[in-house]
Protein backbone atom coordinates (compact mmCIF):
# COMPACT_ATOMS: atom_id res chain seq x y z
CA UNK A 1 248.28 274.67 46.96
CA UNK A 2 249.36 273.34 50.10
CA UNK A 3 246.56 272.44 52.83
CA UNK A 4 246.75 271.86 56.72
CA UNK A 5 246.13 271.98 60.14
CA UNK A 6 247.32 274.50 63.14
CA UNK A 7 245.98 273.78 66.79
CA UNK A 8 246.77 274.96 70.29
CA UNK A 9 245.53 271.94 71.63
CA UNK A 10 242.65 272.22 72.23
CA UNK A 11 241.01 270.29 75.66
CA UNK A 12 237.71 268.30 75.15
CA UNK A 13 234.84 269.03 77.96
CA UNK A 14 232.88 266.47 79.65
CA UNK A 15 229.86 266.04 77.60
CA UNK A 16 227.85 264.52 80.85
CA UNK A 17 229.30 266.88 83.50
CA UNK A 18 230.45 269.95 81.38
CA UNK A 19 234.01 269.95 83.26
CA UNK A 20 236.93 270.51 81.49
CA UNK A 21 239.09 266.96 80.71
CA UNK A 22 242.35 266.22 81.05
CA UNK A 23 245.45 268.78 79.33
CA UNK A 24 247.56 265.29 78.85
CA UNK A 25 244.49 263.80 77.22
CA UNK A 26 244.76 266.89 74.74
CA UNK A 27 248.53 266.40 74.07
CA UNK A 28 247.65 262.45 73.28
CA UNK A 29 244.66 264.04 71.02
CA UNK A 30 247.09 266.33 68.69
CA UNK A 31 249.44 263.38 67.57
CA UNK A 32 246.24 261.38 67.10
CA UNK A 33 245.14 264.11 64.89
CA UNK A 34 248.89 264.76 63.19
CA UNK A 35 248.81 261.16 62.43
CA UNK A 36 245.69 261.42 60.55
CA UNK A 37 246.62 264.91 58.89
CA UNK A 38 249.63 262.99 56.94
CA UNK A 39 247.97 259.50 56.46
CA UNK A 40 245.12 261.71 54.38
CA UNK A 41 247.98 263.79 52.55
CA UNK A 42 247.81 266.92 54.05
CA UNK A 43 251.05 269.01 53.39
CA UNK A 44 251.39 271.18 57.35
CA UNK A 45 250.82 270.65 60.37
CA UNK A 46 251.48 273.69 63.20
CA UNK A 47 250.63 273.81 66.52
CA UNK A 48 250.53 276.73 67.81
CA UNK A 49 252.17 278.11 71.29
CA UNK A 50 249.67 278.89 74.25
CA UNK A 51 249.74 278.61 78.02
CA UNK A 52 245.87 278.21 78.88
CA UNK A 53 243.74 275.61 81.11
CA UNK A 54 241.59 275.21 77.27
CA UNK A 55 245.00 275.70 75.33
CA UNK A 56 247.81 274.01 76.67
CA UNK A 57 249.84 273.44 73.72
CA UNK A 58 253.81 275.29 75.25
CA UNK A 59 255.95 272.77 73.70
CA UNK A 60 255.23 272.37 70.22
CA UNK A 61 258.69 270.77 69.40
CA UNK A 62 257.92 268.09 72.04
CA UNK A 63 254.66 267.12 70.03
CA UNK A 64 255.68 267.47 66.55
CA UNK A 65 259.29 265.38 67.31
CA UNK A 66 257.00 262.74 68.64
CA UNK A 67 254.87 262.93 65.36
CA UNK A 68 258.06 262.84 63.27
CA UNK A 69 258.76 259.27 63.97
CA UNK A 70 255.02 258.56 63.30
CA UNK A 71 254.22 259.86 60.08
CA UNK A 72 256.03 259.85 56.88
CA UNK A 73 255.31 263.20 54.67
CA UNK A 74 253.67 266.00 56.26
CA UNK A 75 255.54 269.22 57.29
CA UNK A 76 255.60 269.64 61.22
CA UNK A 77 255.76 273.20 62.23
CA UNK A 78 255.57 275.81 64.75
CA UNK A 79 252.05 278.18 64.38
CA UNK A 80 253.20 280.20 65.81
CA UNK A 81 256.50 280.29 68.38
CA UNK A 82 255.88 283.14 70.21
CA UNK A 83 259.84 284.28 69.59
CA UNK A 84 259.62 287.50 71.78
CA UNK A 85 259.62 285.49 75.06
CA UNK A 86 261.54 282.65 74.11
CA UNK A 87 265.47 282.02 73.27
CA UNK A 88 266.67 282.18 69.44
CA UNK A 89 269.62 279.64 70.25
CA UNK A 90 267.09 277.59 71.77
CA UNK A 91 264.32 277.66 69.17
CA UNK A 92 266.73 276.94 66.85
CA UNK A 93 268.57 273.69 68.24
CA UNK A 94 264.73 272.29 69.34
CA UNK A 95 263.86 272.81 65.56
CA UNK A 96 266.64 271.81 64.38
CA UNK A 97 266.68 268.23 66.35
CA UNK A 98 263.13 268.18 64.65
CA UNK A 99 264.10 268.45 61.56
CA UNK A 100 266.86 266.08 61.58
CA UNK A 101 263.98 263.13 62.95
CA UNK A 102 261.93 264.07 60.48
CA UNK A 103 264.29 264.41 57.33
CA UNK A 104 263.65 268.07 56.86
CA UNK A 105 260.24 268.81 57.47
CA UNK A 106 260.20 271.00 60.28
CA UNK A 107 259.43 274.86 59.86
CA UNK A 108 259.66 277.80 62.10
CA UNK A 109 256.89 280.11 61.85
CA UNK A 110 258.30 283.12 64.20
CA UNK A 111 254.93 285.53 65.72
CA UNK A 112 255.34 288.05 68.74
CA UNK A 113 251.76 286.49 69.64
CA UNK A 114 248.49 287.84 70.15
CA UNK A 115 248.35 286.19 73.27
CA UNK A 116 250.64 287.55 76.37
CA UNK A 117 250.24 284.88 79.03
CA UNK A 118 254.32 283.99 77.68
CA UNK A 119 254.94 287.50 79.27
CA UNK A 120 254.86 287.10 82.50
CA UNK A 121 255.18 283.44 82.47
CA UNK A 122 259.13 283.98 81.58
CA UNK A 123 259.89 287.33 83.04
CA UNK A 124 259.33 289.74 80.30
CA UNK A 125 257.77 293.20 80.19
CA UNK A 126 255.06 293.99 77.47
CA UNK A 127 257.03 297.38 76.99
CA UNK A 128 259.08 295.17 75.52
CA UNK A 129 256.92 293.38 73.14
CA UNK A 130 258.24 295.07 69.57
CA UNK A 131 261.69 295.65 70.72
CA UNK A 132 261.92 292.04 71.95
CA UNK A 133 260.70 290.69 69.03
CA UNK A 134 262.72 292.26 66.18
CA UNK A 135 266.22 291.74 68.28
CA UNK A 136 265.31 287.91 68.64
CA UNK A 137 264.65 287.96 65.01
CA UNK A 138 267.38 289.41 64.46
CA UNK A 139 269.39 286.23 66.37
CA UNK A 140 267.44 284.09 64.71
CA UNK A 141 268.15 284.29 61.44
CA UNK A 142 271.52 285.03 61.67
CA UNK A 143 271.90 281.67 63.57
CA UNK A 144 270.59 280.34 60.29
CA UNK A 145 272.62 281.33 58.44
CA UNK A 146 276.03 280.12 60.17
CA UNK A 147 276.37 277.54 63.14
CA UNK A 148 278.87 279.78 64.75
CA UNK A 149 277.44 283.30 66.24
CA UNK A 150 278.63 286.52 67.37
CA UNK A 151 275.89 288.23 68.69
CA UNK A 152 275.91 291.22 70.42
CA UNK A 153 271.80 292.81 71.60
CA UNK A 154 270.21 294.15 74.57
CA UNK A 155 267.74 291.69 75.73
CA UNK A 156 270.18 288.44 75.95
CA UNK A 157 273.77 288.24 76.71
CA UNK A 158 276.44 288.09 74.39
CA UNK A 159 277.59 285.10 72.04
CA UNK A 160 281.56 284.87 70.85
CA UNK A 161 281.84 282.58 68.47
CA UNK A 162 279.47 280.05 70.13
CA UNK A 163 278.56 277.26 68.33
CA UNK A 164 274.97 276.18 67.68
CA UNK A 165 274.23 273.03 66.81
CA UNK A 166 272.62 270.32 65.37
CA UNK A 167 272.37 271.74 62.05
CA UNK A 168 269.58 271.06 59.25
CA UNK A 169 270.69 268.42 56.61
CA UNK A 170 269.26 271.07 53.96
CA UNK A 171 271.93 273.98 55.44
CA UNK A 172 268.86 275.77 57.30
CA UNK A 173 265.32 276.03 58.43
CA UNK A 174 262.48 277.31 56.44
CA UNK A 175 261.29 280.17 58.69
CA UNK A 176 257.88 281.90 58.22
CA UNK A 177 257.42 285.49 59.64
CA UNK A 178 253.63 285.64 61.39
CA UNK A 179 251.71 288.40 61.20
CA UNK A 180 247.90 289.20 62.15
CA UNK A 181 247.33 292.44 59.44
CA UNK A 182 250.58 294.82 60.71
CA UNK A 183 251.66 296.63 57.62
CA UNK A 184 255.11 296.41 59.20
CA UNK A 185 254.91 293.20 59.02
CA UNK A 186 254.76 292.70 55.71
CA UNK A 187 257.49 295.27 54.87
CA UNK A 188 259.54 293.77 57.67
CA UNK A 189 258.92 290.34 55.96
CA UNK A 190 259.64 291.30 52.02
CA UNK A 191 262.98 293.17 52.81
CA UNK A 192 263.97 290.14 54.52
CA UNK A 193 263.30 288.15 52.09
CA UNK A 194 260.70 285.02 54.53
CA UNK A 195 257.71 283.80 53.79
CA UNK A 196 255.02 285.41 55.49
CA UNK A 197 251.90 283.83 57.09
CA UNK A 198 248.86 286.10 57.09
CA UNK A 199 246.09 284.73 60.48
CA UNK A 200 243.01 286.12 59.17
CA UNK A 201 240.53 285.07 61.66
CA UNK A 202 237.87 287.82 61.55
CA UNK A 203 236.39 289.90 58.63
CA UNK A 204 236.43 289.58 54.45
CA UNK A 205 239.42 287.28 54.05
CA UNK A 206 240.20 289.46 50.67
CA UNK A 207 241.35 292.14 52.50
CA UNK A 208 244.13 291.12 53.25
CA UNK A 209 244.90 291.07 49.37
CA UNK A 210 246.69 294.69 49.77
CA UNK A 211 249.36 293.60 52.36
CA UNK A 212 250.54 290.63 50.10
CA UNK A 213 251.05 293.12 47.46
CA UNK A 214 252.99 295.49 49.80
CA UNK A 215 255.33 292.61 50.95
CA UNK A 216 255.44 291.57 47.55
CA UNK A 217 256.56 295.22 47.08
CA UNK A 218 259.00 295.31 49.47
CA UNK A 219 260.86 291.93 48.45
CA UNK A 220 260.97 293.45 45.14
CA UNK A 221 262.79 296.72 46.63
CA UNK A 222 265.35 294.77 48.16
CA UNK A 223 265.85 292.65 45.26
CA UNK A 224 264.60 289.44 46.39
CA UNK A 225 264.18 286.71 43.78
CA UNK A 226 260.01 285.95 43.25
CA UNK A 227 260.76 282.57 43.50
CA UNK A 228 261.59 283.06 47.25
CA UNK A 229 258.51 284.64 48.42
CA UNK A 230 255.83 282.66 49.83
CA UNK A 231 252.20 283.30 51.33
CA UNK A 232 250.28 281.50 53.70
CA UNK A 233 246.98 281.37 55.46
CA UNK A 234 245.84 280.95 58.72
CA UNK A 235 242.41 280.90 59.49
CA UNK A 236 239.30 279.02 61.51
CA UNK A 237 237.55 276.14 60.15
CA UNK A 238 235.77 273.60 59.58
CA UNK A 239 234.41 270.60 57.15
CA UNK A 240 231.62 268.51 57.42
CA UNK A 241 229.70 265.82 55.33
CA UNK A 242 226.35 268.28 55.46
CA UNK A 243 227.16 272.19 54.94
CA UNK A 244 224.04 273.10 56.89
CA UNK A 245 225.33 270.63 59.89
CA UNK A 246 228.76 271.75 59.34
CA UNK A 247 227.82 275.72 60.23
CA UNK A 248 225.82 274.31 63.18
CA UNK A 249 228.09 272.58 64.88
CA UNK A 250 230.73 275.19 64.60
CA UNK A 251 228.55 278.10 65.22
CA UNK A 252 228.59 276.09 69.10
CA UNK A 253 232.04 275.88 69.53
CA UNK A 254 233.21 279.06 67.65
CA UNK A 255 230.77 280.51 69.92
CA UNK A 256 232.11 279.25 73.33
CA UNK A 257 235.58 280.19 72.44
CA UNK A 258 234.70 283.86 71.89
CA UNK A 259 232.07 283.92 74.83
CA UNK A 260 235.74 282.68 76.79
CA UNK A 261 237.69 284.96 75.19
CA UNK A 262 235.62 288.30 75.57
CA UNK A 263 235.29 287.44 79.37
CA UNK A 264 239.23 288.22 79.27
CA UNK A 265 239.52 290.72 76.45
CA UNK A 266 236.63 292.96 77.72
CA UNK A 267 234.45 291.90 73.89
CA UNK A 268 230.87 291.28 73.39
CA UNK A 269 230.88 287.64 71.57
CA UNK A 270 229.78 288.17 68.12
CA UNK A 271 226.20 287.01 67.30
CA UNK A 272 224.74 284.31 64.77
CA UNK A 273 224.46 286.77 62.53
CA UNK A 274 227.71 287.83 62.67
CA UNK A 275 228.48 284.24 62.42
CA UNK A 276 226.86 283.24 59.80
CA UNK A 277 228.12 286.61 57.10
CA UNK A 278 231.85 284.93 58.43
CA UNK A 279 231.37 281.49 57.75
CA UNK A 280 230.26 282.13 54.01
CA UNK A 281 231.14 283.84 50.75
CA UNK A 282 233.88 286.26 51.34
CA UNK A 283 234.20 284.99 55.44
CA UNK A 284 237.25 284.62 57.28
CA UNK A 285 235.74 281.03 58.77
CA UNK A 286 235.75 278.95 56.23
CA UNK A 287 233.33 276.57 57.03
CA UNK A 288 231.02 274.04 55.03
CA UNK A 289 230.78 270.67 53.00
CA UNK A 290 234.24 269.85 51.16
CA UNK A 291 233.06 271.62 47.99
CA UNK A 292 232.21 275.35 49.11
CA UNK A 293 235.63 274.88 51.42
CA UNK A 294 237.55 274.48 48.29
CA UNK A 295 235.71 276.83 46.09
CA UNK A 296 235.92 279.38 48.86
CA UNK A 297 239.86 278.34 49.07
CA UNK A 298 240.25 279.02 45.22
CA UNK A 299 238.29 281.95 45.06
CA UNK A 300 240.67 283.47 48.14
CA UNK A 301 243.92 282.33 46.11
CA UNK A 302 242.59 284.50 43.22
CA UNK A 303 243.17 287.48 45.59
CA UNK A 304 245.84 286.27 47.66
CA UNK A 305 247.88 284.32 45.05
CA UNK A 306 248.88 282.24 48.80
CA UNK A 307 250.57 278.86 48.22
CA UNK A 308 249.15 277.58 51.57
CA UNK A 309 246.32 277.68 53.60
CA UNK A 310 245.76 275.95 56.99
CA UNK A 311 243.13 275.75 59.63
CA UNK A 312 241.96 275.93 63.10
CA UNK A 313 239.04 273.20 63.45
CA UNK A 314 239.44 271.93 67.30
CA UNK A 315 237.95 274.80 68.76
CA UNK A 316 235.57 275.68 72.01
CA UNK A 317 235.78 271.85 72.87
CA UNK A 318 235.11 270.26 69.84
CA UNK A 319 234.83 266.96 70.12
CA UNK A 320 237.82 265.13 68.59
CA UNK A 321 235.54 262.55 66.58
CA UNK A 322 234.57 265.87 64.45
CA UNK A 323 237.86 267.14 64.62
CA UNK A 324 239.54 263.84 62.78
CA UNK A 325 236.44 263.86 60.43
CA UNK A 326 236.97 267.17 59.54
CA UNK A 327 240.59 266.56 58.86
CA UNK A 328 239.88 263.59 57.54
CA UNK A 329 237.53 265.75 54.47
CA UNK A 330 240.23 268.09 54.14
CA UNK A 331 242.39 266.12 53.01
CA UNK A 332 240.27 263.47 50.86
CA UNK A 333 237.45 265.73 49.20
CA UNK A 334 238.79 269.14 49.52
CA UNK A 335 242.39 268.80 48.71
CA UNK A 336 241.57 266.85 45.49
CA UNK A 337 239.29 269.82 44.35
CA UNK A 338 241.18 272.59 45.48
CA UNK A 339 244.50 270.65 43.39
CA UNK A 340 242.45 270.43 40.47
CA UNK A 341 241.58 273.99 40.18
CA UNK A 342 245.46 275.17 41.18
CA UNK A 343 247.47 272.20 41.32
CA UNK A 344 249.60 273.43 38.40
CA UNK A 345 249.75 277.19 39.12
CA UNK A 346 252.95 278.41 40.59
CA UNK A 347 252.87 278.89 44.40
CA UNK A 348 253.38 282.10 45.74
């Protein structure tokens, strides 16, 4: 079982004044963390794409190709790339450079978002947003599959023969299909033949158990070799050296960010109750000391059968002394328990 880390770079607040810091400071403060991700031995590292004051994380690549000369193992990879409102050929060559200055450990994990500031913020229309994404998709792979493309869709103009370049050592790019709980999704991803990676963010994490099967399902329809097919998981979290301290000081944070988030969304933020049904047993936050985090992590494989799980920890301004703790007990005391239990169980 593979372990990690996905942020959208988060910004730290002020503690004396309560005013947001500095969005640079918060770039400097993900390669701080990436650095400490691999030097603890975690296997992924995403960062996710967002265009927000609190979130300013819009050029992964830039991040993760800095972190690719400064660590040595970890896998450095896009959670997600919002792919509707951005340019296959492009992805692909920025990925590409990142995998050839890491030696091929860069992944594309391709999403059409759940945020829509990329929209507007590059011209496109959200009656676009499925159409978009399955044509760039579309581009996408089949620039993976040969450096020279003719490409013919509605959303982009042409290519004749036009050569993309540089091109991964390995022949291509691992790249992950992202999906929040779309049914389609998982079809889209099975028939295909990519890995998928399931956010689960809210709710029983378990029930997300039926879509694996139905992309399992699908890959078998179109013939796709087991072997092939791979599951992740997305989701908030959190590890601390006390459980009770650990749900405490997330409960804040967790808090802020949906108080923030309902004020744009039109939501109610959930209450502690809510909170704390989430952040235990069967919970979508998986939150605690290292040892419920990796029995909750097993127990979630057993329905799942997911060769990767990876979490959100830096959020609603939490400060980045609990962040790199928190990493830093993912990696030493949960990893080792969670590789005990399925270290030698084939990933799927």
């Amino acid at each position: 079982m593979e372990l990690g880390i996905y942020s959208f770079g988060d910004v730290q607040r002020d503690p004396a004044t309560g005013e947001l810091g500095s969005t640079a400071d918060a770039m400097r403060n993900l390669l701080e963390a990436i650095k400490l991700a691999d030097e603890v031995g975690l296997d992924f590292f995403g960062i996710g794409e967002h265009h927000t004051r609190e979130m300013p994380a819009s050029a992964a690549t830039v991040v993760l190709g800095a972190a690719a000369s400064a660590t040595k193992t970890i896998k450095l990879g896009s959670a997600v790339t919002v792919l509707s409102t951005d340019d296959p050929v492009r992805v692909y060559q920025q990925f590409a450079t990142l995998d050839a200055l890491s030696n091929g450990r860069a992944e594309i994990t391709a999403g059409r978002g759940s945020s829509t500031e990329s929209f507007p913020l590059f011209g496109h229309s959200l009656n676009d947003y499925d159409e978009l994404f399955a044509e760039k998709l579309e581009l996408l792979l089949q620039i993976n599959e040969s450096e020279a493309i003719t490409w013919t869709g509605k959303h982009r103009p042409a290519l004749e023969e036009a050569l993309v370049v540089p091109r991964p050592d390995s022949g291509f790019l691992p790249i992950w299909l992202a999906t929040g709980g779309n049914p389609q999704s998982s079809v889209r991803a099975g028939l295909l033949g990519l890995p998928i990676s399931y956010a689960i963010i809210g709710g029983q994490a378990a029930r997300f158990a039926p879509l694996a099967e139905l992309y399992r399902r699908a890959a078998a329809q179109a013939q796709i070799p087991s072997a092939q097919l791979k599951i992740s998981v997305a989701s908030p979290g959190f590890v601390g050296d006390d459980p009770v301290q650990a749900k405490e000081k997330f409960w804040t944070h967790w808090h802020a960010v949906m108080e923030s988030l309902g004020r744009i969304r039109g939501f109610a933020p959930p209450p502690r109750n809510h909170y704390d049904k989430e952040a235990s047993g069967a919970g979508a936050l998986f939150v605690g000391d290292p040892e419920e985090v990796a029995e909750r992590i097993v127990e979630l494989h057993k329905h799942l059968g997911h060769m990767r799980q990876f979490f959100q920890m830096d959020v609603g301004h939490l400060p980045q002394k609990d962040f790199l703790r928190s990493i830093e007990l993912l990696g030493t005391r949960v990893k080792p328990l969670v590789d005990a239990e399925l270290g030698n169980k084939q990933p799927g």
